[in-house]
PDB file of N, CA and C in Angstrom:
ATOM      1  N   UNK A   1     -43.704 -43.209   9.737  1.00  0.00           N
ATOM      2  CA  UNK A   1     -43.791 -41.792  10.009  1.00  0.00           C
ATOM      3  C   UNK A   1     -42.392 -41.221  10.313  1.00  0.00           C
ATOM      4  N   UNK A   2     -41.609 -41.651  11.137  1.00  0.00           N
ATOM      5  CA  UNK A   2     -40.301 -41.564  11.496  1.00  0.00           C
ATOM      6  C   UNK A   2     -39.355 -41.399  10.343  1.00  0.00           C
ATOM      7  N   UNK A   3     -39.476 -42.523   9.187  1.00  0.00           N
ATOM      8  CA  UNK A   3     -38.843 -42.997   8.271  1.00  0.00           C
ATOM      9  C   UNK A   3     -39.238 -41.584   7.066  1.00  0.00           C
ATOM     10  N   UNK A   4     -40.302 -41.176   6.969  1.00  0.00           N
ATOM     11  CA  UNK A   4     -40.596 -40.043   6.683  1.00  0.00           C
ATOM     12  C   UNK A   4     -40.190 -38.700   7.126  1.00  0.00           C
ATOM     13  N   UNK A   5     -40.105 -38.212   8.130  1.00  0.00           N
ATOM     14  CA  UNK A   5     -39.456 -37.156   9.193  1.00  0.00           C
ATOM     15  C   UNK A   5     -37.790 -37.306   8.240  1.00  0.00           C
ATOM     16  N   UNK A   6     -37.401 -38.361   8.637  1.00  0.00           N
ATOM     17  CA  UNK A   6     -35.778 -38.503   8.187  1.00  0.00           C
ATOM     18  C   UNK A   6     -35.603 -38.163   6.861  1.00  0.00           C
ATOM     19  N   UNK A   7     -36.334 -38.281   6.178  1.00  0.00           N
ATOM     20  CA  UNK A   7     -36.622 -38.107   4.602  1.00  0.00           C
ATOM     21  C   UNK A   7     -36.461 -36.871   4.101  1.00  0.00           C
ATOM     22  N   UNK A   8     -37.310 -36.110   5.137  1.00  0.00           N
ATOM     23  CA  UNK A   8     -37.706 -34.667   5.075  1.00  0.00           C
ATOM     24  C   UNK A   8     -36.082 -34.100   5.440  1.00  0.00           C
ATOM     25  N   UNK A   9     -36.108 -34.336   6.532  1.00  0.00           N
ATOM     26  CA  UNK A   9     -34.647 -33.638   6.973  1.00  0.00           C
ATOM     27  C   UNK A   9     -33.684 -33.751   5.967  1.00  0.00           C
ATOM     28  N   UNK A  10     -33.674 -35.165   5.803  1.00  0.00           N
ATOM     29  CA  UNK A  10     -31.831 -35.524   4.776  1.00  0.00           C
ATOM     30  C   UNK A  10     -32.081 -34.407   3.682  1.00  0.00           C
ATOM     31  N   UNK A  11     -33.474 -34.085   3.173  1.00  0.00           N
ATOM     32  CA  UNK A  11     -33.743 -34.260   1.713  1.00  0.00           C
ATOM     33  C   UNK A  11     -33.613 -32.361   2.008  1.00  0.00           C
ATOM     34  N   UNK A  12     -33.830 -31.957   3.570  1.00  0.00           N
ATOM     35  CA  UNK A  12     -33.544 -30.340   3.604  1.00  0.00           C
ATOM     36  C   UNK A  12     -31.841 -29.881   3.783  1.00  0.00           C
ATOM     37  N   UNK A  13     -31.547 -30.935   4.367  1.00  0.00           N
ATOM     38  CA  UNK A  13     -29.961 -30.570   4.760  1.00  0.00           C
ATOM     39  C   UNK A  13     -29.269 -31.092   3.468  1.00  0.00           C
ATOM     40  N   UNK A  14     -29.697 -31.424   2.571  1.00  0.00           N
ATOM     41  CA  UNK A  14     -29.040 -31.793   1.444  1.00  0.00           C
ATOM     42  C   UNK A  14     -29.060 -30.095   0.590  1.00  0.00           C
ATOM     43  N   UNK A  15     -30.564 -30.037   0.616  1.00  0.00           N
ATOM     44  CA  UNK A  15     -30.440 -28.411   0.317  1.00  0.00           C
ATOM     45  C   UNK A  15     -29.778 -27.520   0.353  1.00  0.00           C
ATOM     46  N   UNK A  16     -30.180 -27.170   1.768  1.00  0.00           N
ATOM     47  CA  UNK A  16     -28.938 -26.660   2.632  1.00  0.00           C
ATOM     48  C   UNK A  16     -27.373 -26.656   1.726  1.00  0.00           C
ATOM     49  N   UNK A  17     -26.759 -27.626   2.642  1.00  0.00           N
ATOM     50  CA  UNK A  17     -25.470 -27.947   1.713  1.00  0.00           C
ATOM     51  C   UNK A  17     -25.338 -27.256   0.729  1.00  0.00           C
ATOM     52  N   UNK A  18     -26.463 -27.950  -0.885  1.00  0.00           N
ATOM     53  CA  UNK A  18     -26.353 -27.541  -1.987  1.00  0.00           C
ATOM     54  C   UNK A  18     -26.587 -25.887  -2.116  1.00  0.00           C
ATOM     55  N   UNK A  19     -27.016 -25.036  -1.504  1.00  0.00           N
ATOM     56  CA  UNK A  19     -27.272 -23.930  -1.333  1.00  0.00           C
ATOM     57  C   UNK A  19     -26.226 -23.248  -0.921  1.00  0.00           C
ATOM     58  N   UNK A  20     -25.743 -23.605   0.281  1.00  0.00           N
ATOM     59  CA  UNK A  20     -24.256 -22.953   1.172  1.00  0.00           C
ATOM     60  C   UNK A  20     -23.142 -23.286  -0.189  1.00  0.00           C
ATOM     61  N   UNK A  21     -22.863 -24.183  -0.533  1.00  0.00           N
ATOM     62  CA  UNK A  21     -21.521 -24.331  -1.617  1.00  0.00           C
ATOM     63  C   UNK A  21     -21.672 -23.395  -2.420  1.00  0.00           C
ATOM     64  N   UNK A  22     -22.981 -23.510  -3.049  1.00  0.00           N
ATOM     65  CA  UNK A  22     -23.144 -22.412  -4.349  1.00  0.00           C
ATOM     66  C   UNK A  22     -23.091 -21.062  -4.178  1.00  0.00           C
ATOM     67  N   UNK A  23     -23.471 -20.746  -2.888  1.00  0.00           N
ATOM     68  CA  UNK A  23     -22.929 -19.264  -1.946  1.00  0.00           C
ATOM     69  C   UNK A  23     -21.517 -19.209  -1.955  1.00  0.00           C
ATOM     70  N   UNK A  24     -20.951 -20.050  -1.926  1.00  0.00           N
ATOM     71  CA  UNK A  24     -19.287 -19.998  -1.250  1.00  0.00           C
ATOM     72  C   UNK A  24     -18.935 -19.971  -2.502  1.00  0.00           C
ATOM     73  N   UNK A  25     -19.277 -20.702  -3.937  1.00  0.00           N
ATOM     74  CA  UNK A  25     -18.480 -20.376  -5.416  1.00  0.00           C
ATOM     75  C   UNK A  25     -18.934 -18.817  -5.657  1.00  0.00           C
ATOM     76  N   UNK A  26     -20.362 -18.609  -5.650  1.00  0.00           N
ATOM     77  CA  UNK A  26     -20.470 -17.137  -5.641  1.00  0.00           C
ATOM     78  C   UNK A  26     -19.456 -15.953  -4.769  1.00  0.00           C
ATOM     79  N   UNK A  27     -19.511 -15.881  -3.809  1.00  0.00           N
ATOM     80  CA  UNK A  27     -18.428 -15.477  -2.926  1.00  0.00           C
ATOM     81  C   UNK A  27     -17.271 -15.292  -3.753  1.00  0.00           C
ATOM     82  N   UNK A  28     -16.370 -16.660  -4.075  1.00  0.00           N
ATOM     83  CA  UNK A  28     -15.537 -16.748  -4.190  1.00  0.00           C
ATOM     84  C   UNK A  28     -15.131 -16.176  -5.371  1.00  0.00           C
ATOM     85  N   UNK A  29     -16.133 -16.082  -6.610  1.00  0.00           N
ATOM     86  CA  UNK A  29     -16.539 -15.170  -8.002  1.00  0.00           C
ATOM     87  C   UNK A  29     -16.365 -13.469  -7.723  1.00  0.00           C
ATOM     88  N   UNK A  30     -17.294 -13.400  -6.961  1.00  0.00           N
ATOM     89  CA  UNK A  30     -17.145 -12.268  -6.684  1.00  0.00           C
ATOM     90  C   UNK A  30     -15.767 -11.256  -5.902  1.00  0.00           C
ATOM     91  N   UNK A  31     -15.399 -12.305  -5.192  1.00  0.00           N
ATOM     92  CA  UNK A  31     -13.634 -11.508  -4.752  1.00  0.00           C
ATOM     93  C   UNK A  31     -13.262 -11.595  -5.937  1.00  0.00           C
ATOM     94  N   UNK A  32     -12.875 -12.266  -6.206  1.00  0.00           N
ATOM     95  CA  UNK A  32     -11.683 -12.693  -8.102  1.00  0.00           C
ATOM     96  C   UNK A  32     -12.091 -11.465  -8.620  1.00  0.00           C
ATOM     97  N   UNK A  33     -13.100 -10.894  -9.153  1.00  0.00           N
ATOM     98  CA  UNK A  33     -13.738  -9.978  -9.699  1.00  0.00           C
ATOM     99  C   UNK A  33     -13.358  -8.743  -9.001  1.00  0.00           C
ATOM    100  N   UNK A  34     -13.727  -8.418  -7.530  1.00  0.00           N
ATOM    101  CA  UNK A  34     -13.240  -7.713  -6.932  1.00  0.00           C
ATOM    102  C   UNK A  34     -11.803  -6.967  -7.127  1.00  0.00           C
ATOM    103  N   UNK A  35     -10.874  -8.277  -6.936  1.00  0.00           N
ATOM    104  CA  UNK A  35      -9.602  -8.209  -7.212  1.00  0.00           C
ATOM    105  C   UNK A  35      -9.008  -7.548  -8.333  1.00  0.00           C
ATOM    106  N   UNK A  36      -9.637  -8.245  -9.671  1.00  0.00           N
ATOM    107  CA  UNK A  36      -9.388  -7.685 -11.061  1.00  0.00           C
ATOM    108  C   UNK A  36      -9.912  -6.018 -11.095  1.00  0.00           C
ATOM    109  N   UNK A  37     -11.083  -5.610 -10.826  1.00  0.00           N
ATOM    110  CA  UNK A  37     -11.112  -4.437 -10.656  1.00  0.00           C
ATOM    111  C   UNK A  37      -9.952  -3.517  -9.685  1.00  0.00           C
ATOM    112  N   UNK A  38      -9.799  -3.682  -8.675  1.00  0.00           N
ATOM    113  CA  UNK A  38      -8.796  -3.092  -7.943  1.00  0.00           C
ATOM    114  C   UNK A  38      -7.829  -3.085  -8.519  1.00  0.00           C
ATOM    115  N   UNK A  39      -7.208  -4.317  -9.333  1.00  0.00           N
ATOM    116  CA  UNK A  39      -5.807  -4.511 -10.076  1.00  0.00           C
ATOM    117  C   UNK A  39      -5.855  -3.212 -11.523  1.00  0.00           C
ATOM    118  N   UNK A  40      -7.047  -3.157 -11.951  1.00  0.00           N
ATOM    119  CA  UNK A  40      -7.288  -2.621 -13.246  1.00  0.00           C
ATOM    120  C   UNK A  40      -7.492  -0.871 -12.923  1.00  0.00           C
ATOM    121  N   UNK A  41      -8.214  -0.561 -11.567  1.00  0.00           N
ATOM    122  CA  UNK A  41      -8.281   0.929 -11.533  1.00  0.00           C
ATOM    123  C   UNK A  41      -6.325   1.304 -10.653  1.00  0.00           C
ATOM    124  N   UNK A  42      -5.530   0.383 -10.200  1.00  0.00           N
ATOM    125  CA  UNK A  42      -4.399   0.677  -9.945  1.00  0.00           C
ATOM    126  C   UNK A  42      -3.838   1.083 -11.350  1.00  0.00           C
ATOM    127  N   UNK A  43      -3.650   0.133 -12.186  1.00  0.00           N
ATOM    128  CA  UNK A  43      -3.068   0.122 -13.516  1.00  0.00           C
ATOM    129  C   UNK A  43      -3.603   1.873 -14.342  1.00  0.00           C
ATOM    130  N   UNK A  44      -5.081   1.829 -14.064  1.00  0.00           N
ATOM    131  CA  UNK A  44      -5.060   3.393 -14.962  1.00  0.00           C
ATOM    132  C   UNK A  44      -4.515   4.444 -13.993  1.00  0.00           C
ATOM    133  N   UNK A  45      -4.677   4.476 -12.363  1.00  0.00           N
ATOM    134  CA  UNK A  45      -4.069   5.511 -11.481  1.00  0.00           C
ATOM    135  C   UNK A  45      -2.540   5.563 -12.078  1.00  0.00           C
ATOM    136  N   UNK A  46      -1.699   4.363 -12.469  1.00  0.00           N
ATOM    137  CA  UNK A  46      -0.471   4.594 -12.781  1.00  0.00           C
ATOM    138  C   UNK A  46      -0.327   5.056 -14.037  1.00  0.00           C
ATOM    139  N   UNK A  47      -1.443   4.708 -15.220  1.00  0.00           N
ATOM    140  CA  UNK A  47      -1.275   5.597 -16.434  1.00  0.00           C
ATOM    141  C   UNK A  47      -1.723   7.349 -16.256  1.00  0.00           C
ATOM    142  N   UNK A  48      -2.493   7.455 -15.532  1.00  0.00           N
ATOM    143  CA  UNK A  48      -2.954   8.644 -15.463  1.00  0.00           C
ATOM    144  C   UNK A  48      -1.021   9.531 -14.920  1.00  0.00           C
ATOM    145  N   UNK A  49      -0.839   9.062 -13.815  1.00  0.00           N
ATOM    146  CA  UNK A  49       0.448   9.960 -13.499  1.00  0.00           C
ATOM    147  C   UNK A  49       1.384   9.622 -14.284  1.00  0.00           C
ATOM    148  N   UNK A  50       1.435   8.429 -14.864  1.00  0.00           N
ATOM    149  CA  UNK A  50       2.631   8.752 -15.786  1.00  0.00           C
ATOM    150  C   UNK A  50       2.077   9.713 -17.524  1.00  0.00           C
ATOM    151  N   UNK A  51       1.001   9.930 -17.992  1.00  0.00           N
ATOM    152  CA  UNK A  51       0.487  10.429 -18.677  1.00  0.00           C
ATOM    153  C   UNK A  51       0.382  12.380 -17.819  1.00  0.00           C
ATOM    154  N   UNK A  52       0.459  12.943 -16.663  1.00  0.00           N
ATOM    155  CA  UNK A  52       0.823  13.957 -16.218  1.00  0.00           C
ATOM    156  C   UNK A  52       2.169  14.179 -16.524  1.00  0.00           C
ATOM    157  N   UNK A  53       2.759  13.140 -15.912  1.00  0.00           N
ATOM    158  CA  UNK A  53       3.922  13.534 -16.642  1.00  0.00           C
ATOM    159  C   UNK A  53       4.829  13.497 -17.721  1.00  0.00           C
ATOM    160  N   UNK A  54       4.033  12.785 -18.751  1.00  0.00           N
ATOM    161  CA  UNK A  54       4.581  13.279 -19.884  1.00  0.00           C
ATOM    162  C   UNK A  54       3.957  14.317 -20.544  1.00  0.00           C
ATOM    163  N   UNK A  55       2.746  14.683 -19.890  1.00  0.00           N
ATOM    164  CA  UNK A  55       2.004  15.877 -20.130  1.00  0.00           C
ATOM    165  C   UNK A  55       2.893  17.504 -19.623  1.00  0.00           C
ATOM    166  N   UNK A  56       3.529  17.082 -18.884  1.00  0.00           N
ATOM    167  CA  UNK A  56       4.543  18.246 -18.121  1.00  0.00           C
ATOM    168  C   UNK A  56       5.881  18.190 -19.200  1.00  0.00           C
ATOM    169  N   UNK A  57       6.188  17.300 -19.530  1.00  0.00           N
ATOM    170  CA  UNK A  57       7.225  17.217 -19.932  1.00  0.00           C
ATOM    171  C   UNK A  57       7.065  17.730 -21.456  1.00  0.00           C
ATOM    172  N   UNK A  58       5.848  17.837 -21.824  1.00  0.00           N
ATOM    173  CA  UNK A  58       5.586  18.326 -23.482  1.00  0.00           C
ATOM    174  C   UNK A  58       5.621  19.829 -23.142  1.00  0.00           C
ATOM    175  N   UNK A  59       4.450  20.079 -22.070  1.00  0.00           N
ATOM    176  CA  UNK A  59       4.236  21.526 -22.133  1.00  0.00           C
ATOM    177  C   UNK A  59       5.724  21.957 -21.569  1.00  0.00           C
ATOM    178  N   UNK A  60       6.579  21.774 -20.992  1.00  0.00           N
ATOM    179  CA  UNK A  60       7.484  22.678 -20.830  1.00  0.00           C
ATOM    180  C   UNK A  60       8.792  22.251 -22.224  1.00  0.00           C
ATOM    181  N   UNK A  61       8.624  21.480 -23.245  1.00  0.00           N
ATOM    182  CA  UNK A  61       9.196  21.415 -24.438  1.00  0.00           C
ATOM    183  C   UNK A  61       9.037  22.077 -25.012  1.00  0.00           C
ATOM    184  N   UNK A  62       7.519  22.899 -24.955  1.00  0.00           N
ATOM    185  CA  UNK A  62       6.786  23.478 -25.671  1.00  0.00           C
ATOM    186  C   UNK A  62       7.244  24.998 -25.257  1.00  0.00           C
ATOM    187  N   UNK A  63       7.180  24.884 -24.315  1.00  0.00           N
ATOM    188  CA  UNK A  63       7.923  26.279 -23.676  1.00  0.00           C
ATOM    189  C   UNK A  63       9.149  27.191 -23.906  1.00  0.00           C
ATOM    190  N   UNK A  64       9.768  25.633 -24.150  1.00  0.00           N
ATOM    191  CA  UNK A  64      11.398  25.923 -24.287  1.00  0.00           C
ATOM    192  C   UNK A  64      11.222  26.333 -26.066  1.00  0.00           C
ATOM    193  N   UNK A  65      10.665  25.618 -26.725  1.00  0.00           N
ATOM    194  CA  UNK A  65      10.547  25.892 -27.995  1.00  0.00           C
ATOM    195  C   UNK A  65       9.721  26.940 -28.307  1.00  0.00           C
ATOM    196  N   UNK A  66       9.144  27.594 -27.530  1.00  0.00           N
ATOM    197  CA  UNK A  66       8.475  28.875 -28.130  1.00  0.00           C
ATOM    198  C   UNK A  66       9.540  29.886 -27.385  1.00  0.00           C
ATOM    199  N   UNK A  67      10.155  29.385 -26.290  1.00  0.00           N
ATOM    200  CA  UNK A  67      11.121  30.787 -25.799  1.00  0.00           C
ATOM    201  C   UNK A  67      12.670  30.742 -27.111  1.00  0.00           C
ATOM    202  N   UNK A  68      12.633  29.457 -27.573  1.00  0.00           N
ATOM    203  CA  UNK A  68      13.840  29.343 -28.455  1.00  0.00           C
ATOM    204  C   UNK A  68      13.586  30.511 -30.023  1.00  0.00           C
ATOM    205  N   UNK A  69      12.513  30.220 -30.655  1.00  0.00           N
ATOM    206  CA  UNK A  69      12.074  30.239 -32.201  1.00  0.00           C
ATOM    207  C   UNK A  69      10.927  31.651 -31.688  1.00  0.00           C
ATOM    208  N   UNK A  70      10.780  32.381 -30.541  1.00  0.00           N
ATOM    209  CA  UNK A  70       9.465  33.027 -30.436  1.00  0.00           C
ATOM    210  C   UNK A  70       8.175  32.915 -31.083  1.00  0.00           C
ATOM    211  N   UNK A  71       7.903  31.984 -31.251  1.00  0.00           N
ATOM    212  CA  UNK A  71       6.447  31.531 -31.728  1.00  0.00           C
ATOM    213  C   UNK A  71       5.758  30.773 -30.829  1.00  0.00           C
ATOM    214  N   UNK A  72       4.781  30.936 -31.139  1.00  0.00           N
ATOM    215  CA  UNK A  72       3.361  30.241 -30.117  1.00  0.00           C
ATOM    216  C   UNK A  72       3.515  28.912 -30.655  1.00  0.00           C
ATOM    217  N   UNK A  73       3.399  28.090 -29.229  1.00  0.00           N
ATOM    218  CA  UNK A  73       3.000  26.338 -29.920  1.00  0.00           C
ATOM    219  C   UNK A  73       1.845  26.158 -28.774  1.00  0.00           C
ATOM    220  N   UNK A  74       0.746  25.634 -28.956  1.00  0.00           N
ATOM    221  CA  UNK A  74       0.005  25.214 -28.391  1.00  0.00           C
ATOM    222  C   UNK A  74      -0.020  23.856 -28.272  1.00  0.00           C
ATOM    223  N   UNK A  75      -0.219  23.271 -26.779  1.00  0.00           N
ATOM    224  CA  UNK A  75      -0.332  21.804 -26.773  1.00  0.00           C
ATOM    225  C   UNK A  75      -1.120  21.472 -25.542  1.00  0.00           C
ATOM    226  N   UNK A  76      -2.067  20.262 -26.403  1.00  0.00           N
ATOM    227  CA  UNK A  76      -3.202  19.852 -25.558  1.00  0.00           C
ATOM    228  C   UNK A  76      -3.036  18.610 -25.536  1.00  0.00           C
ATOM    229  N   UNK A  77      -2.648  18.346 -25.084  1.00  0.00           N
ATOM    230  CA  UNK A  77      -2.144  16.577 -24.259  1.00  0.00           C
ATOM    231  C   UNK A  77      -2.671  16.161 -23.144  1.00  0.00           C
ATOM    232  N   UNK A  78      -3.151  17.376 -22.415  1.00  0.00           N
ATOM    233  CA  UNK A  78      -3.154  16.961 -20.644  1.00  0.00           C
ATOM    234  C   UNK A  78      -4.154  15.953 -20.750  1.00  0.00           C
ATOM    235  N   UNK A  79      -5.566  16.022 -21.000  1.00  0.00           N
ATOM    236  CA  UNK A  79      -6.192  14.907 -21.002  1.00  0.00           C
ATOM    237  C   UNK A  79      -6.236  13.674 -21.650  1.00  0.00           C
ATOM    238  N   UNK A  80      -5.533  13.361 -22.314  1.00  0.00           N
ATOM    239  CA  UNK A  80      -5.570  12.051 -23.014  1.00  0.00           C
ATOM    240  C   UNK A  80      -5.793  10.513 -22.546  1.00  0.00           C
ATOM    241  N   UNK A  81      -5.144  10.397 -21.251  1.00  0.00           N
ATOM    242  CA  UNK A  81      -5.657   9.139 -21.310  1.00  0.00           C
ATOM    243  C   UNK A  81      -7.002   9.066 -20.229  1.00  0.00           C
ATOM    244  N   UNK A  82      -7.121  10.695 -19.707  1.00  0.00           N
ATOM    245  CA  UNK A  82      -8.185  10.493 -18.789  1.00  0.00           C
ATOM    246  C   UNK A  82      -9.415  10.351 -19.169  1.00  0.00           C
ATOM    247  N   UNK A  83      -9.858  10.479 -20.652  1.00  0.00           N
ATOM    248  CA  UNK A  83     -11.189   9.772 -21.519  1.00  0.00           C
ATOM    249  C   UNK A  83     -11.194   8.578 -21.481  1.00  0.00           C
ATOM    250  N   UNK A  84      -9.572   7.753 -21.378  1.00  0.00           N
ATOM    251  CA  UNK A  84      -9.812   6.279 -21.588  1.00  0.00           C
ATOM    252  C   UNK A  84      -9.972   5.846 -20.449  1.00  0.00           C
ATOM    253  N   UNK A  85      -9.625   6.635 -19.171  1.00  0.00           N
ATOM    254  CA  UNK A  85      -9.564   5.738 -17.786  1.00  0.00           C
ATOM    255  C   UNK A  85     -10.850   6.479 -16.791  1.00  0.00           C
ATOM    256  N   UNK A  86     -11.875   6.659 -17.261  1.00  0.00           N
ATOM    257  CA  UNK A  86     -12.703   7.642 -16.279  1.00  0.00           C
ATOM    258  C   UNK A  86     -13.367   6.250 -15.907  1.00  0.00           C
TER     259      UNK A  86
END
């Protein structure tokens, strides 16, 4: 009966164990993942402002070249990479 009891236990704390590790690789999946996202919405925050500002830097080209030649230039740049990074 005893020899049984022990059986039971080893055979739950083995569980256990096997249960807690596979929590802790999960865990550990899930930061990594975490991480890559955070790394990846930094990367478009830095395309987005550098895409403002080359968005500034057209429209006032654009400026200079319609105050140079007096003609209308229209330019639609501002959103461009913010379709790719929403």
């Amino acid at each position: 009966m005893k020899r049984e009891k022990d059986d039971v236990l080893d055979e739950t704390l083995r569980q256990l164990n096997s249960a807690t590790e596979n929590y802790m690789k999960a865990e550990e999946k899930a930061n990594e993942r975490q991480h890559d996202l955070k790394k990846s919405q930094d990367e478009c925050r830095k395309l987005r402002e550098h895409n403002d500002e080359l968005s500034d830097i057209l429209e006032q080209l654009a400026r200079m070249a319609n105050e140079m030649t007096g003609n209308s230039i229209n330019v639609h740049s501002r959103h461009f990479l913010d379709v790719w990074c929403l």
